[in-house]
PDB file of N, CA and C in Angstrom:
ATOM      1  N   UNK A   1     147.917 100.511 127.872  1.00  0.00           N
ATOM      2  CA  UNK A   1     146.546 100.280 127.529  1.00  0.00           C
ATOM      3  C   UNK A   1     146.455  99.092 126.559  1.00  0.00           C
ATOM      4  N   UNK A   2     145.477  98.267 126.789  1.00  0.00           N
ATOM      5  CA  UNK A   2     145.253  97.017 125.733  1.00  0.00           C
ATOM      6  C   UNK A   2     144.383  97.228 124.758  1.00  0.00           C
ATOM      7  N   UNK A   3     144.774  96.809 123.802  1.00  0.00           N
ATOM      8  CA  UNK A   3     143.971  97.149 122.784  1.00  0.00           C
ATOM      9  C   UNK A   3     143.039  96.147 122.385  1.00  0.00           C
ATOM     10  N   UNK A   4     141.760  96.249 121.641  1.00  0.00           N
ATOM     11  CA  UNK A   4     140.838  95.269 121.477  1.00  0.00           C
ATOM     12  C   UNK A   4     140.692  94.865 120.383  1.00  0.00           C
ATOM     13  N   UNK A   5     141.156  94.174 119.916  1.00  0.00           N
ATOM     14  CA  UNK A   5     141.328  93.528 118.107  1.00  0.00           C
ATOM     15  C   UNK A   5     140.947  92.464 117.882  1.00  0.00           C
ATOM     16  N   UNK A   6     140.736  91.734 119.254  1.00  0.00           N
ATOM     17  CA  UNK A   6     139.853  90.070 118.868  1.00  0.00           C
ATOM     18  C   UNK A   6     137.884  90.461 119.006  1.00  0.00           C
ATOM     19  N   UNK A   7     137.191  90.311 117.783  1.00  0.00           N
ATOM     20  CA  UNK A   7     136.100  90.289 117.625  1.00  0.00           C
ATOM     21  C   UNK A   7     135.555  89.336 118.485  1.00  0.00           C
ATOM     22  N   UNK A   8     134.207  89.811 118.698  1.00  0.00           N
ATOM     23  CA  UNK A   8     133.288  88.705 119.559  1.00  0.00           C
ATOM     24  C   UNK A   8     132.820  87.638 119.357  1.00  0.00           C
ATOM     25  N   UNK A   9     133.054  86.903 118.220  1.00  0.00           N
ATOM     26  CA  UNK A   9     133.009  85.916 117.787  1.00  0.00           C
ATOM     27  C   UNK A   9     134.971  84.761 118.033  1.00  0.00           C
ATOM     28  N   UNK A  10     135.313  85.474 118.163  1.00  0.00           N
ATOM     29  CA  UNK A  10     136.601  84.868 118.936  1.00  0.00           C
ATOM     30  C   UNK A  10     136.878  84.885 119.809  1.00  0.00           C
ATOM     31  N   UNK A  11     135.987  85.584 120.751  1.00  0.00           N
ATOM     32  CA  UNK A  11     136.560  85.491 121.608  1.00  0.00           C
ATOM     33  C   UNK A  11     135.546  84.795 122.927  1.00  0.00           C
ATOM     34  N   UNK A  12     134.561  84.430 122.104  1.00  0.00           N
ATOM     35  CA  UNK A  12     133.437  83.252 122.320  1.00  0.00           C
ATOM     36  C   UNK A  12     133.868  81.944 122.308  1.00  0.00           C
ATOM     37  N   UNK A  13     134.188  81.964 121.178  1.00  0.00           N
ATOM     38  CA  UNK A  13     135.378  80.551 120.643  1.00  0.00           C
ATOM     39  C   UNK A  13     136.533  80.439 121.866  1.00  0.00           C
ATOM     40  N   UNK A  14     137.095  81.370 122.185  1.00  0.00           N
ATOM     41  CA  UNK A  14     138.394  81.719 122.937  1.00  0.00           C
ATOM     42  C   UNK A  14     137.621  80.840 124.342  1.00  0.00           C
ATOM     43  N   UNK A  15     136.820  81.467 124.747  1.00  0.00           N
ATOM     44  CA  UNK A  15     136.511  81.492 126.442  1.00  0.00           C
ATOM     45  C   UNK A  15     135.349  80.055 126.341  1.00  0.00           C
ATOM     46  N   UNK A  16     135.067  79.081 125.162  1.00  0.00           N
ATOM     47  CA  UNK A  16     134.433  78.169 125.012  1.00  0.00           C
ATOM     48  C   UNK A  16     135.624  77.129 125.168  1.00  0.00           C
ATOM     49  N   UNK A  17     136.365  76.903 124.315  1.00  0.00           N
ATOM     50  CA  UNK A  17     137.775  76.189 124.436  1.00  0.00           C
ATOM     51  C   UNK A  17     138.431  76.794 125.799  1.00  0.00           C
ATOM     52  N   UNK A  18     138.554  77.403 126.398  1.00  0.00           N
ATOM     53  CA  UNK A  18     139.305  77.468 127.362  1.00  0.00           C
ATOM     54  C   UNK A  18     138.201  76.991 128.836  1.00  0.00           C
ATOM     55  N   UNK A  19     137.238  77.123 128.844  1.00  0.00           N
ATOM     56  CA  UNK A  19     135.967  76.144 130.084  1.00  0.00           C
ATOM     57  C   UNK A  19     136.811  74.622 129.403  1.00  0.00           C
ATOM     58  N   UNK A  20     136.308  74.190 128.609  1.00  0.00           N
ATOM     59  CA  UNK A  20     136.574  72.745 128.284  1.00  0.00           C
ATOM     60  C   UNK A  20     138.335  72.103 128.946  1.00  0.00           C
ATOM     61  N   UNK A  21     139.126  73.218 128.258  1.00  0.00           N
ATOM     62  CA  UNK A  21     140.228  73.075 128.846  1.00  0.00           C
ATOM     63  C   UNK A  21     140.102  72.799 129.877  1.00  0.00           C
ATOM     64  N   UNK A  22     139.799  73.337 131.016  1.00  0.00           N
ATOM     65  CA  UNK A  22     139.626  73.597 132.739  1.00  0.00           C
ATOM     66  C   UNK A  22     139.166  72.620 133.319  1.00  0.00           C
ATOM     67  N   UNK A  23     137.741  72.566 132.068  1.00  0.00           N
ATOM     68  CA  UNK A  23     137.227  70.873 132.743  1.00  0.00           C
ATOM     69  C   UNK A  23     138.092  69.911 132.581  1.00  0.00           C
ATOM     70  N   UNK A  24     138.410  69.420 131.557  1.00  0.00           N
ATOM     71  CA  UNK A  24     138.671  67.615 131.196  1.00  0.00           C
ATOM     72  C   UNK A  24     140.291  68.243 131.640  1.00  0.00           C
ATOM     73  N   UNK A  25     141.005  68.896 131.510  1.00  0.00           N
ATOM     74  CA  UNK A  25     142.118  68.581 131.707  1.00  0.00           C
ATOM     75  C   UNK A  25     142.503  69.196 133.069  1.00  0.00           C
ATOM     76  N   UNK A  26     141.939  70.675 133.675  1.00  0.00           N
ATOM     77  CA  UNK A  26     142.384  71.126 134.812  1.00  0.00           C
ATOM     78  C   UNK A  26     143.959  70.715 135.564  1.00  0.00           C
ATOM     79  N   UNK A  27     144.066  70.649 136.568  1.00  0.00           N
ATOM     80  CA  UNK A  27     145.389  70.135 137.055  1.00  0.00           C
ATOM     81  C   UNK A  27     146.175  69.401 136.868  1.00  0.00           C
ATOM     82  N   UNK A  28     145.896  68.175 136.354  1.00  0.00           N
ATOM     83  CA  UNK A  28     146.339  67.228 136.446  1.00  0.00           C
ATOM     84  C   UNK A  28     145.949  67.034 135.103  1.00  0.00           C
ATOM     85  N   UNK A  29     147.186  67.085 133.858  1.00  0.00           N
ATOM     86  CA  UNK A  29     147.137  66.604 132.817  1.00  0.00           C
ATOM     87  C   UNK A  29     147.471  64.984 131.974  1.00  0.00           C
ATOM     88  N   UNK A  30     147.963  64.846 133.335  1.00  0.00           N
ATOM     89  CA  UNK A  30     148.366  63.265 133.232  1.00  0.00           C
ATOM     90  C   UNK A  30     146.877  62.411 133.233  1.00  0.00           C
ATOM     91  N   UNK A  31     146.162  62.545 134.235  1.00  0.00           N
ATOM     92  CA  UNK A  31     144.559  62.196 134.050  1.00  0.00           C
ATOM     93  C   UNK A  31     144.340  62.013 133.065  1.00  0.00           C
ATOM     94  N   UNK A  32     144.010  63.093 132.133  1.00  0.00           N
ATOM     95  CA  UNK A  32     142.999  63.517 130.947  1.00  0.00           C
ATOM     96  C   UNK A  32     144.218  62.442 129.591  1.00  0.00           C
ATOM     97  N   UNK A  33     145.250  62.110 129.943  1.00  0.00           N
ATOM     98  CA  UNK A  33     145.899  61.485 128.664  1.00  0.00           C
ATOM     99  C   UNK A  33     145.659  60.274 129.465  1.00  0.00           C
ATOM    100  N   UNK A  34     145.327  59.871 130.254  1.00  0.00           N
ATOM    101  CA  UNK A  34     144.932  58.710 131.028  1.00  0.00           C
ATOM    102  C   UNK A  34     143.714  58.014 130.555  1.00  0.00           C
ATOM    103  N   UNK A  35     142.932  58.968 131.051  1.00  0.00           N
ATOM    104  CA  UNK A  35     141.229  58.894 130.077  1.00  0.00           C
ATOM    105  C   UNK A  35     141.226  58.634 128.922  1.00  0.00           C
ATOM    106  N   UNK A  36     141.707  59.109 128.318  1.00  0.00           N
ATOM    107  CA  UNK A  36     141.616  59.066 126.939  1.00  0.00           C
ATOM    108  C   UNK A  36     142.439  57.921 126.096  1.00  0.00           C
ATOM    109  N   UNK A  37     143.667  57.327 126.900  1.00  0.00           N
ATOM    110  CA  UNK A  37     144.178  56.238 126.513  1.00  0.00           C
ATOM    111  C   UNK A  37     143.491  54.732 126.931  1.00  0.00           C
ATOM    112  N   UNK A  38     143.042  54.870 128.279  1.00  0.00           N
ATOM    113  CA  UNK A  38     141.999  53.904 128.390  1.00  0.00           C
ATOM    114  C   UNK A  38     140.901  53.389 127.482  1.00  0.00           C
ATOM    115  N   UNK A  39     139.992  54.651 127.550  1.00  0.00           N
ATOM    116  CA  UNK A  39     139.061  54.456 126.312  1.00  0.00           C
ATOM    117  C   UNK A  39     139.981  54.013 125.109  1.00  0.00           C
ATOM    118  N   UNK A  40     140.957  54.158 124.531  1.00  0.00           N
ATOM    119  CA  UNK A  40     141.362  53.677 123.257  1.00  0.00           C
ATOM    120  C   UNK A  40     142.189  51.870 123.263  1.00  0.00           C
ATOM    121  N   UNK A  41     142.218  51.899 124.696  1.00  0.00           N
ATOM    122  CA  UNK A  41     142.295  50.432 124.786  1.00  0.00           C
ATOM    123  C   UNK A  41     141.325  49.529 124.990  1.00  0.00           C
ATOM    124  N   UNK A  42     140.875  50.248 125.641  1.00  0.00           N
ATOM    125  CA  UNK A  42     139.356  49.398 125.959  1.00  0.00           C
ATOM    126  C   UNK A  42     138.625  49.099 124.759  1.00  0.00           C
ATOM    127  N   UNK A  43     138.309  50.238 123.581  1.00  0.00           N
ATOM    128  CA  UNK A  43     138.271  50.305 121.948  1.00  0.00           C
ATOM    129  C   UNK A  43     138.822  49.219 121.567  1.00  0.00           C
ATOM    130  N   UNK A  44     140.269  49.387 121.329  1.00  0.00           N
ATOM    131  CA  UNK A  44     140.822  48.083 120.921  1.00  0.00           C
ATOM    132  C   UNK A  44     140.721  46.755 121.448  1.00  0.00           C
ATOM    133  N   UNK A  45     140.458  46.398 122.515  1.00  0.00           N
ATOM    134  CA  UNK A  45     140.066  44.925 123.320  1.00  0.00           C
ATOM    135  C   UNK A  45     138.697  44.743 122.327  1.00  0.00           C
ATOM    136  N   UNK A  46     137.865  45.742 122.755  1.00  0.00           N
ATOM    137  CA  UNK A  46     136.480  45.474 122.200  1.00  0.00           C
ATOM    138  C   UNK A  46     135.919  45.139 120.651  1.00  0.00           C
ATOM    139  N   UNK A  47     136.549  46.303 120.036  1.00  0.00           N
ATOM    140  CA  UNK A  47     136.385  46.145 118.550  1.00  0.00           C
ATOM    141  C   UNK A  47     136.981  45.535 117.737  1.00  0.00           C
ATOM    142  N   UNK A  48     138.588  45.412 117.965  1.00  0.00           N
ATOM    143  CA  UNK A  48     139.398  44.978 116.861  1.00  0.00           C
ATOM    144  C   UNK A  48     139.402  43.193 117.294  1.00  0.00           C
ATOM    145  N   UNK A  49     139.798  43.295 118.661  1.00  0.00           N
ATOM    146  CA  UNK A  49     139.958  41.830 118.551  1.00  0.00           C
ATOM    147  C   UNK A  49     138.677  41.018 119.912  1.00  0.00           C
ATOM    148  N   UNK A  50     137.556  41.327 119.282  1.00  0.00           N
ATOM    149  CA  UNK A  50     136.598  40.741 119.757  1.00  0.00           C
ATOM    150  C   UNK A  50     136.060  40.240 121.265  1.00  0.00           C
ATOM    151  N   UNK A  51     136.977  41.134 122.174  1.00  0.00           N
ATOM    152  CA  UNK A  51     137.629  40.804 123.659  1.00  0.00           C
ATOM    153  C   UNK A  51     136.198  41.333 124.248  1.00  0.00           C
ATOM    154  N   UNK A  52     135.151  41.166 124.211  1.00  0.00           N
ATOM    155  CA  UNK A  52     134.104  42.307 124.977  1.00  0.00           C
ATOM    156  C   UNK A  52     134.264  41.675 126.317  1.00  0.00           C
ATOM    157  N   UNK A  53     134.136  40.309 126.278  1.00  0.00           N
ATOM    158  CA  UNK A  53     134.255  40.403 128.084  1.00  0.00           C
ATOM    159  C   UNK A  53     135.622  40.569 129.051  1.00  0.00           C
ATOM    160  N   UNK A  54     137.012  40.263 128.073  1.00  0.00           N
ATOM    161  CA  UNK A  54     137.878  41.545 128.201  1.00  0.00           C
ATOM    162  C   UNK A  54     137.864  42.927 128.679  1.00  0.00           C
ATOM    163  N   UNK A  55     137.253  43.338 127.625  1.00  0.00           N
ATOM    164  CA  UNK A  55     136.699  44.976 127.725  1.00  0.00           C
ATOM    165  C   UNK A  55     136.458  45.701 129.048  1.00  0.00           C
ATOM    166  N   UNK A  56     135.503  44.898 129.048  1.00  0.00           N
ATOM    167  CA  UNK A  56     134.656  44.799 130.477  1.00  0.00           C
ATOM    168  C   UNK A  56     135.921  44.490 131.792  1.00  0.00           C
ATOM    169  N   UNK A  57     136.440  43.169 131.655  1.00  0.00           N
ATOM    170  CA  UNK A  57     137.939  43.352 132.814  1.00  0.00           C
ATOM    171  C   UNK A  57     138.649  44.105 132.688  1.00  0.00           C
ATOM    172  N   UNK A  58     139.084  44.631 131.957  1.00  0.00           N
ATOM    173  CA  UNK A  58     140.415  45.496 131.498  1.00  0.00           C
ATOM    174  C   UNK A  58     140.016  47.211 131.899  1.00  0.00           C
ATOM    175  N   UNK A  59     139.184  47.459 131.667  1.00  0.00           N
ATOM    176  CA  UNK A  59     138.592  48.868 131.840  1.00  0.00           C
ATOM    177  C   UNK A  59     138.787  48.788 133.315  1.00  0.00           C
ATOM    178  N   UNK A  60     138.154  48.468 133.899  1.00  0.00           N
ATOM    179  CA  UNK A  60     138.238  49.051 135.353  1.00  0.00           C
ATOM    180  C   UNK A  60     139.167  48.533 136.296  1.00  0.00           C
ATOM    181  N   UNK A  61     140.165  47.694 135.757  1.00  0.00           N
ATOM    182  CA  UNK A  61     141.278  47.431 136.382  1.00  0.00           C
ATOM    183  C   UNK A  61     142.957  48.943 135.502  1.00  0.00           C
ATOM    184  N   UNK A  62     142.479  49.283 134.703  1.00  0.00           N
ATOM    185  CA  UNK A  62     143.286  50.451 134.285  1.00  0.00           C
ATOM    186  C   UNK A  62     142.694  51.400 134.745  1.00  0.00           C
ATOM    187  N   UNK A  63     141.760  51.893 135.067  1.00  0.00           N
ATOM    188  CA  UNK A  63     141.417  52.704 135.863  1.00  0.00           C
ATOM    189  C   UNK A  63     142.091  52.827 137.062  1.00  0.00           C
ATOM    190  N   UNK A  64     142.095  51.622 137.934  1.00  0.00           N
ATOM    191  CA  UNK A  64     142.657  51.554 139.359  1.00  0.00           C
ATOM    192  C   UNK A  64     144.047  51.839 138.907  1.00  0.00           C
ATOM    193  N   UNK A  65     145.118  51.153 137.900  1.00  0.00           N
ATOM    194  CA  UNK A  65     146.086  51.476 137.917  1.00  0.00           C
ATOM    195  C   UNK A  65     146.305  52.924 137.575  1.00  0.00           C
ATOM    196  N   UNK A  66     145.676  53.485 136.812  1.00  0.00           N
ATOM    197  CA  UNK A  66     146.150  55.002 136.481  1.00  0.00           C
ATOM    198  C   UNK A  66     145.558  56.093 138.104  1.00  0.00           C
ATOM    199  N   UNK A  67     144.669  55.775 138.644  1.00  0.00           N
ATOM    200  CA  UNK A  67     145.044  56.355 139.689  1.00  0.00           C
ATOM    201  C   UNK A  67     145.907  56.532 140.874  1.00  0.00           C
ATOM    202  N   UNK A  68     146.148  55.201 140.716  1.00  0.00           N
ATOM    203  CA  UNK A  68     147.147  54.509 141.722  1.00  0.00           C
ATOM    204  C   UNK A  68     148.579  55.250 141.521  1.00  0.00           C
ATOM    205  N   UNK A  69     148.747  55.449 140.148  1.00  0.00           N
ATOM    206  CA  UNK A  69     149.978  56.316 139.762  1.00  0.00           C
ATOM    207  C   UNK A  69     149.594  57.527 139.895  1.00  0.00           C
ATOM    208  N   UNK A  70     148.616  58.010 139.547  1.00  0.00           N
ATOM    209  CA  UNK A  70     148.505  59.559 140.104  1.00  0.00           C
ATOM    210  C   UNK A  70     148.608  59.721 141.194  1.00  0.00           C
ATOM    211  N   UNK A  71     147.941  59.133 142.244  1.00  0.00           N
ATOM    212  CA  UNK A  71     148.382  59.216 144.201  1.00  0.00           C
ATOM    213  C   UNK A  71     149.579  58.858 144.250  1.00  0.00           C
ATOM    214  N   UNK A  72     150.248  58.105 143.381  1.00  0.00           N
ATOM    215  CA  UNK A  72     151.737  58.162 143.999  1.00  0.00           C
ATOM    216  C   UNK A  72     152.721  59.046 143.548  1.00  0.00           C
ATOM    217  N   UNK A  73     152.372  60.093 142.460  1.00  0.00           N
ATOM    218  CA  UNK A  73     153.376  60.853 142.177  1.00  0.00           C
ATOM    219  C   UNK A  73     152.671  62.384 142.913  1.00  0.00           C
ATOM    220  N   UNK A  74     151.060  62.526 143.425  1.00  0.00           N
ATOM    221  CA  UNK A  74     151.221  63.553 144.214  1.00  0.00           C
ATOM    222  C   UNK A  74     151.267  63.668 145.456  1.00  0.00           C
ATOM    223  N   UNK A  75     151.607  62.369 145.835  1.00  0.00           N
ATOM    224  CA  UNK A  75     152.168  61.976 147.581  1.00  0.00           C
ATOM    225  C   UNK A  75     153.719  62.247 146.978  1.00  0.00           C
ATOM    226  N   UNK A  76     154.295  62.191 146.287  1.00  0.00           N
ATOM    227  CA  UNK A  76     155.584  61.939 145.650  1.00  0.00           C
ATOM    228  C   UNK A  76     155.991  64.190 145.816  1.00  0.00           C
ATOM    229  N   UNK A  77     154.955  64.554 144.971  1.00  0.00           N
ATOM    230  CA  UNK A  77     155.373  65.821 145.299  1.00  0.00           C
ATOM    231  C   UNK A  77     155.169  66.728 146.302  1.00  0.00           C
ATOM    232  N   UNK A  78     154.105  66.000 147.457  1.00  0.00           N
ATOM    233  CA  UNK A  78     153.704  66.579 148.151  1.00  0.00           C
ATOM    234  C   UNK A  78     154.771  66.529 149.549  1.00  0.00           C
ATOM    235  N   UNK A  79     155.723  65.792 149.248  1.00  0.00           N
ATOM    236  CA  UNK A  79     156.334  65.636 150.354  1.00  0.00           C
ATOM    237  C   UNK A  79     158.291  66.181 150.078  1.00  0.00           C
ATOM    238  N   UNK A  80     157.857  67.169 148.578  1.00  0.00           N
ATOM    239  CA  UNK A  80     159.005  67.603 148.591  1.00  0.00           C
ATOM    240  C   UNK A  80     159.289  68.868 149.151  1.00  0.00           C
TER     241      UNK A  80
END
């Protein structure tokens, strides 16, 4: 038998953090550190060293590359 010791206020918290989990990171955790490293380059082109129309190239050409590596490592496992 399980016992019930996490209050409802944790376990709100619990099942709030764990949707978010599911979303942004779901399967594929390589994505979500993908996303999130982009945006911090794209940040840096933009803000630190004044690159905005950089910014603007660079963003959606790392995009293509980070997917491009994701289709190739799950064609990569899909064929083991």
């Amino acid at each position: 038998m399980q016992q019930k010791n996490s209050s409802l206020p944790f376990r709100i918290l619990k099942g709030f953090a764990m949707f978010w989990w599911d979303f942004l990171v779901g399967d594929t955790p390589e994505l979500f550190v993908a996303a999130v490293l982009l945006v911090a380059i794209t940040t840096l082109v933009r803000v630190v060293w004044q690159l905005n129309g950089w910014a603007v190239v660079v963003l959606p050409l790392l995009v293509i590359l980070s997917l491009g590596i994701s289709l190739r490592r799950a064609r990569r496992l899909a064929k083991k």
